[in-house]
N, C-alpha and C. Protein backbone atom coordinates (compact mmCIF):
# COMPACT_ATOMS: atom_id res chain seq x y z
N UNK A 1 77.27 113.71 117.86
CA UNK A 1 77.74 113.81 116.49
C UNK A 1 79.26 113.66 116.44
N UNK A 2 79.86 114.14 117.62
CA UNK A 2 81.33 114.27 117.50
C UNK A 2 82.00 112.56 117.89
N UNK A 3 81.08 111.96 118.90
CA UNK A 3 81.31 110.62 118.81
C UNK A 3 81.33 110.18 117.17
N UNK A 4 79.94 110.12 116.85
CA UNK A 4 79.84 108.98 115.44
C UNK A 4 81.34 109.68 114.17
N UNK A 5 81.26 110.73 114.12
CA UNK A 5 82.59 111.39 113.30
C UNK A 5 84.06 110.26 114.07
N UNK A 6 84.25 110.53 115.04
CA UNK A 6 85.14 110.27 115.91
C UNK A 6 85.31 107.93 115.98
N UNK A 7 84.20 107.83 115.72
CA UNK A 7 84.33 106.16 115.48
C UNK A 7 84.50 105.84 114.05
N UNK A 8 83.65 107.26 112.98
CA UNK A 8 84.02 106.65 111.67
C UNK A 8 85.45 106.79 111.50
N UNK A 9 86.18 107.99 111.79
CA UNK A 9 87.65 108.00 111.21
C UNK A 9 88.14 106.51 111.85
N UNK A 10 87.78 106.42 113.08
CA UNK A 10 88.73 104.94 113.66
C UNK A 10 88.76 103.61 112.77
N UNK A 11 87.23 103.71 112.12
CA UNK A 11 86.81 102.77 111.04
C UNK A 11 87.77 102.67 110.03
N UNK A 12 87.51 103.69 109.40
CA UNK A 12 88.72 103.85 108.25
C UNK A 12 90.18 103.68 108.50
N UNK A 13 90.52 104.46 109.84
CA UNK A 13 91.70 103.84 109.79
C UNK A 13 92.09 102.30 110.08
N UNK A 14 91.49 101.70 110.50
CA UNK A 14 91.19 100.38 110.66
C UNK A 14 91.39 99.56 109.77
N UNK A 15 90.58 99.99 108.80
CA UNK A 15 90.34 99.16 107.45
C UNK A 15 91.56 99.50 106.51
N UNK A 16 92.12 100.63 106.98
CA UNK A 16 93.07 100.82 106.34
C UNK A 16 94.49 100.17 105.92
N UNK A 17 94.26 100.02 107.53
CA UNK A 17 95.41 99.26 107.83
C UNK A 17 95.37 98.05 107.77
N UNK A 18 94.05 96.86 108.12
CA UNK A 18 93.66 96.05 107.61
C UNK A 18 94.13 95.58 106.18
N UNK A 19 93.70 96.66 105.06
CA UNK A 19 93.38 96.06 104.09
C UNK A 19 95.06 96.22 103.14
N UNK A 20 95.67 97.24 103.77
CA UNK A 20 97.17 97.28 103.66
C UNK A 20 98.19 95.73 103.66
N UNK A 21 97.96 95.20 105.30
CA UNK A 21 98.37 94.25 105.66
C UNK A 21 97.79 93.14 104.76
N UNK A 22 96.43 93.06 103.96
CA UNK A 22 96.50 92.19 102.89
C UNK A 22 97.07 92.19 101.80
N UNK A 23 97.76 93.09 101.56
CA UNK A 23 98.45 93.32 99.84
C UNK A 23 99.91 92.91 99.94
N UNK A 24 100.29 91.44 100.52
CA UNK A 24 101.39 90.25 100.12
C UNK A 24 101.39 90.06 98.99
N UNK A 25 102.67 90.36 98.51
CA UNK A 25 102.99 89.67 96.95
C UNK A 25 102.99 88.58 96.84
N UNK A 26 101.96 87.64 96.06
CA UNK A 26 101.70 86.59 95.43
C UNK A 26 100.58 85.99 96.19
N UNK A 27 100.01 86.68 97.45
CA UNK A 27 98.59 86.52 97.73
C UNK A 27 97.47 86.14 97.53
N UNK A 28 96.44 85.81 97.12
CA UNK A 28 95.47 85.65 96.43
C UNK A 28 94.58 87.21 96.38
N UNK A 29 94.01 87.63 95.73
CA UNK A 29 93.50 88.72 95.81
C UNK A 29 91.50 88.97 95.92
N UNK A 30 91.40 87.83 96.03
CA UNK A 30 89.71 87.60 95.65
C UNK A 30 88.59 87.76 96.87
N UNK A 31 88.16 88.70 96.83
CA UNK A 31 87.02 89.69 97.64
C UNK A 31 85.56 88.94 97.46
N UNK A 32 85.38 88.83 98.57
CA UNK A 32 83.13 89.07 98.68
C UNK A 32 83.36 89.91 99.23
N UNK A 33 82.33 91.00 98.74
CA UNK A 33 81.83 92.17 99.95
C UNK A 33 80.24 91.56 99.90
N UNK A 34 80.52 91.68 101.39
CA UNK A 34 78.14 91.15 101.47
C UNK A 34 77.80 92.73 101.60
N UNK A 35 77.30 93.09 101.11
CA UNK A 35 76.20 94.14 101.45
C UNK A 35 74.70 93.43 101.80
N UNK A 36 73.91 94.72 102.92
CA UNK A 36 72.70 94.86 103.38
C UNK A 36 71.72 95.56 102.52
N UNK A 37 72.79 97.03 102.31
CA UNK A 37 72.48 97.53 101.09
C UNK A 37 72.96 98.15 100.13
N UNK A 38 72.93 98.04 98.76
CA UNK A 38 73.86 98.19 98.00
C UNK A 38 74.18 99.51 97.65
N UNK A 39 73.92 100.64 98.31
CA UNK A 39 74.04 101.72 98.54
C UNK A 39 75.36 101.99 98.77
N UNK A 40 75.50 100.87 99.98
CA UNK A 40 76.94 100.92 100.89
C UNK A 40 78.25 100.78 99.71
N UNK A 41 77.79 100.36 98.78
CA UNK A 41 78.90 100.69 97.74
C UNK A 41 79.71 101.77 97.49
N UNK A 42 78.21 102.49 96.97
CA UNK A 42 78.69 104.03 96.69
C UNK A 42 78.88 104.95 97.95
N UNK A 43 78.52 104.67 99.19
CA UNK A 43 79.25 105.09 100.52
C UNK A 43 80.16 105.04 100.82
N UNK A 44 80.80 103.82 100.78
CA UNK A 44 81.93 103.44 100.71
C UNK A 44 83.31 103.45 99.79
N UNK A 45 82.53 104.02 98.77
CA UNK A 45 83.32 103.81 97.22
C UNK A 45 84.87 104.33 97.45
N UNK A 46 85.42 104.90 98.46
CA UNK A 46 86.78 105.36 98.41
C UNK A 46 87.30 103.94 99.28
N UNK A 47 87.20 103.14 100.05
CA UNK A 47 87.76 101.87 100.18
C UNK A 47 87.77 101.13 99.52
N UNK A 48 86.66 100.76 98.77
CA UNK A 48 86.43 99.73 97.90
C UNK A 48 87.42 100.38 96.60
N UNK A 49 88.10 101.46 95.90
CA UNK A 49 88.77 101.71 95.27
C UNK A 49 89.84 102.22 95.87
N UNK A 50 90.32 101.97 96.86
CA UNK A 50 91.86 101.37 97.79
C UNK A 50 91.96 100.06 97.28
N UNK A 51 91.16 99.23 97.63
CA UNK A 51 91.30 97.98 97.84
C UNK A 51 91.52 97.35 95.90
N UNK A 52 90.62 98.03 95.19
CA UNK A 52 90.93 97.71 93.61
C UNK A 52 92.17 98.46 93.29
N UNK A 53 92.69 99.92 93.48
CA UNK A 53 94.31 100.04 93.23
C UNK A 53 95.35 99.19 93.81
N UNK A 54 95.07 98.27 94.63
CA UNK A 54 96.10 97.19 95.37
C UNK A 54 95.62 96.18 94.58
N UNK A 55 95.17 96.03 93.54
CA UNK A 55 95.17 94.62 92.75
C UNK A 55 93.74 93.28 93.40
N UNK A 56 93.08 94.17 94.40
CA UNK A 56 92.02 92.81 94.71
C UNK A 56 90.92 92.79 93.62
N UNK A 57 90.01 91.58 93.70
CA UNK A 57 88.94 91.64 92.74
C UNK A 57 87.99 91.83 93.39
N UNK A 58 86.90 92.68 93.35
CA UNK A 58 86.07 92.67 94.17
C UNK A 58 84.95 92.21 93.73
N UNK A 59 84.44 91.33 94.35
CA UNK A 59 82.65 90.94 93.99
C UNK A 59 81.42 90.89 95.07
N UNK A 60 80.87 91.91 94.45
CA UNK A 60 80.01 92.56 95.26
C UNK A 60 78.47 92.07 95.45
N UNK A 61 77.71 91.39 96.39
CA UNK A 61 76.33 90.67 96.57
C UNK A 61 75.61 91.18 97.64
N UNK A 62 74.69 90.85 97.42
CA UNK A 62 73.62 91.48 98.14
C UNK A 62 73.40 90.30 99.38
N UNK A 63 73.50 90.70 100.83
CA UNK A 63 74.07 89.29 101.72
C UNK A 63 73.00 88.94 102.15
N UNK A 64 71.50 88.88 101.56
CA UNK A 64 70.75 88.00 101.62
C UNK A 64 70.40 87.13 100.00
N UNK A 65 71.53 87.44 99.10
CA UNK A 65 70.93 86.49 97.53
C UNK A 65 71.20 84.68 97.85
N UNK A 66 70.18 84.84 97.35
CA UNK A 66 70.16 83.03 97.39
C UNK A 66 70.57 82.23 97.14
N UNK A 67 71.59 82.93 95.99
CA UNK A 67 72.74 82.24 95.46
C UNK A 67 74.28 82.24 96.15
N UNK A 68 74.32 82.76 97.13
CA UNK A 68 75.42 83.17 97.85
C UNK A 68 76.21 81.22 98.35
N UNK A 69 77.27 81.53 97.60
CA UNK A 69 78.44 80.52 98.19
C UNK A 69 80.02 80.48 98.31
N UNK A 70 80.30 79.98 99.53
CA UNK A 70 82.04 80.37 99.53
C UNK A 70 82.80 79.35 98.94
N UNK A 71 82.51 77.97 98.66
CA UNK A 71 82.84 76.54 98.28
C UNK A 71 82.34 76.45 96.61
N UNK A 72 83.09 76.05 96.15
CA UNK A 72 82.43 75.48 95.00
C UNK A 72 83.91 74.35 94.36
N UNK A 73 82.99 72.52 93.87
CA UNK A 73 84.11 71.88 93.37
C UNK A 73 84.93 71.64 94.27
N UNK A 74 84.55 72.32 95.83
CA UNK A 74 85.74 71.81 97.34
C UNK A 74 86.67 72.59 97.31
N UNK A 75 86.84 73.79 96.68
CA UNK A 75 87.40 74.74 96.62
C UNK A 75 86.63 76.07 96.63
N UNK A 76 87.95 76.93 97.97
CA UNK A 76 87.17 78.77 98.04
C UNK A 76 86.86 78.94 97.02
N UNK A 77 85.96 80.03 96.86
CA UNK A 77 85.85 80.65 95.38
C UNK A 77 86.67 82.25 95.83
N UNK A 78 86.66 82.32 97.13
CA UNK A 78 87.28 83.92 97.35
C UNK A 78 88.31 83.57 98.48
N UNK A 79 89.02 84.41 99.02
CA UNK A 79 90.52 84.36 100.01
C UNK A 79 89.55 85.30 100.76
N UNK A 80 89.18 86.36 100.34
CA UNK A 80 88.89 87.06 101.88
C UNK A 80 86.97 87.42 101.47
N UNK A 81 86.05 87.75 103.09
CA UNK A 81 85.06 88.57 102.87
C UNK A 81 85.12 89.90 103.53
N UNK A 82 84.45 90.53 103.33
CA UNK A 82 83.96 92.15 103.89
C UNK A 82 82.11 91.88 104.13
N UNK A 83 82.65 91.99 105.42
CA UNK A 83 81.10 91.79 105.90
C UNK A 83 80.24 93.32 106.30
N UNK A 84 79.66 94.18 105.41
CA UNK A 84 79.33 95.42 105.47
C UNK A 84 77.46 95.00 105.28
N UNK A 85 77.10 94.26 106.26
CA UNK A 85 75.22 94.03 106.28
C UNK A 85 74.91 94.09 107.77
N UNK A 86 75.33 95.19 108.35
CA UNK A 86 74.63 94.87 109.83
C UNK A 86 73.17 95.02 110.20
N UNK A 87 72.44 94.56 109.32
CA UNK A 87 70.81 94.75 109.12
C UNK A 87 70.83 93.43 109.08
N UNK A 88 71.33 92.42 108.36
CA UNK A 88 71.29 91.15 108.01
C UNK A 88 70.96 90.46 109.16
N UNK A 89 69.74 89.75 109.24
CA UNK A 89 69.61 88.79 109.95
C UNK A 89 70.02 87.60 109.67
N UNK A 90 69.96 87.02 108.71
CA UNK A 90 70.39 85.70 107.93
C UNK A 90 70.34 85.98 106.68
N UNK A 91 71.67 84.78 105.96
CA UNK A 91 72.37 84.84 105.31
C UNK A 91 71.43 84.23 103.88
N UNK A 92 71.60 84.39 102.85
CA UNK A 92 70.98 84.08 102.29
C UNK A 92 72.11 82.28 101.16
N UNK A 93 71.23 81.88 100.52
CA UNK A 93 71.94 81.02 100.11
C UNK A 93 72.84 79.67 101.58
N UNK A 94 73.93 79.39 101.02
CA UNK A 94 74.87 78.74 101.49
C UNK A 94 75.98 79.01 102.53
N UNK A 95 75.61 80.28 103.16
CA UNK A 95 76.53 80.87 104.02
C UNK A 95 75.35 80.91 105.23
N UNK A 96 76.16 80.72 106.51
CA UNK A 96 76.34 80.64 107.90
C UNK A 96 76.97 81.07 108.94
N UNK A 97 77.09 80.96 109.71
CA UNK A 97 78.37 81.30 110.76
C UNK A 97 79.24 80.29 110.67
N UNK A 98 78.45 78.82 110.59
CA UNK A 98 79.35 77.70 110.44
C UNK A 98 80.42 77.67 109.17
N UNK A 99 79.33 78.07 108.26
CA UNK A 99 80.80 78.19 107.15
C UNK A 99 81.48 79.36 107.51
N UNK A 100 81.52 80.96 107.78
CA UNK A 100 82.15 81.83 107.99
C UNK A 100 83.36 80.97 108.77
N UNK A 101 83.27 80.09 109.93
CA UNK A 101 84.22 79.68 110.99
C UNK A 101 85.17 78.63 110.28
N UNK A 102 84.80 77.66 109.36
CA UNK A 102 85.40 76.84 108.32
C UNK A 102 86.05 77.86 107.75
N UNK A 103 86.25 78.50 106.72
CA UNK A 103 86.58 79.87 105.74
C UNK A 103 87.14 79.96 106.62
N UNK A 104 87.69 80.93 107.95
CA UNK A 104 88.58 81.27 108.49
C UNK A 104 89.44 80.27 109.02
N UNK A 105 89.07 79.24 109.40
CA UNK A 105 89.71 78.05 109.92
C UNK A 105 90.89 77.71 108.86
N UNK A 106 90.27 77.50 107.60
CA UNK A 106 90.99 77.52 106.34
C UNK A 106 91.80 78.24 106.00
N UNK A 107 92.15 79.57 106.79
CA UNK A 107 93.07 80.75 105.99
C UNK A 107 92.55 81.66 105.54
N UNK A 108 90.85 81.65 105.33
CA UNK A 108 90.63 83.23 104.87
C UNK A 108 90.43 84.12 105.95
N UNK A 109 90.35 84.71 105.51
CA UNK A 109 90.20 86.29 106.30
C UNK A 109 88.64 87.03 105.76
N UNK A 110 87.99 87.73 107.47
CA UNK A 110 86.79 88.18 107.45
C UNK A 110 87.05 89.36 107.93
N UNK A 111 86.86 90.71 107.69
CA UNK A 111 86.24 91.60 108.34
C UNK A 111 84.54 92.20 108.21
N UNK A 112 84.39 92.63 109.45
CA UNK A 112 82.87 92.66 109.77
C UNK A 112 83.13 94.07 110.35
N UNK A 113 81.90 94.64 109.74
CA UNK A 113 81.94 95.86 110.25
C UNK A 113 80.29 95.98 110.63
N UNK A 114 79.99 96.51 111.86
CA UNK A 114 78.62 96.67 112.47
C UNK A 114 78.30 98.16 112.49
N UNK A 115 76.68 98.01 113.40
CA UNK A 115 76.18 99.34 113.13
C UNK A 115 75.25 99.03 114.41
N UNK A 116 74.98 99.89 115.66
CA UNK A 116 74.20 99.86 116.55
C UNK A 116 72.77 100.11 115.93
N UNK A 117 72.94 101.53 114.55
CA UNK A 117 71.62 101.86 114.15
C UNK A 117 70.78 100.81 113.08
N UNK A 118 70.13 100.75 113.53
CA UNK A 118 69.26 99.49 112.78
C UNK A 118 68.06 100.12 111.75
């Protein structure tokens, strides 16, 4: 127990600092969070309202919807993702690893956060 306590604070501080180092003035500010499950929202709800008092937009999907895309018109539709589905086997819609690696290739930025418990 004192482990999993002991990796979540590291998490947070992580992300903390992470999501710090994204708040450049004149930045783009535009968020996917994938969720597994949308629970993880309200789990999470004190980052995800860090990240909205620093001015990002957040848009929040479920990371198997079918509609899921990072391109549209040949242009991002978002600057960064938050990858919070470590249940996810595959992606739903238009996303891949191949596009995740394009998207970063391009300048965005991914964080992924996992889970051993399945």
């Amino acid at each position: 127990m004192a482990r999993l306590s002991i990796i979540c604070i590291g998490l947070i501080l992580f992300v903390t600092v992470w999501s710090s180092s994204l708040n450049i003035e004149g930045s783009s500010k535009r968020v996917l969070v994938l969720l597994d499950n949308l629970a993880i929202r309200e789990t999470h709800s004190f980052y995800f309202k860090q990240l909205r008092d620093r001015g990002f937009d957040l848009t929040y999907k479920s990371s198997d919807d079918s509609n899921l895309q990072l391109v549209k018109y040949g242009e991002y539709i978002y600057d960064h993702i938050i990858l919070f589905a470590p249940a996810t086997k595959e992606f739903g819609g238009r996303l891949d690893a191949e596009i995740l690696t394009q998207f970063v290739d391009a300048g965005g930025n991914v964080l992924v956060a996992g889970s051993h418990i399945i």
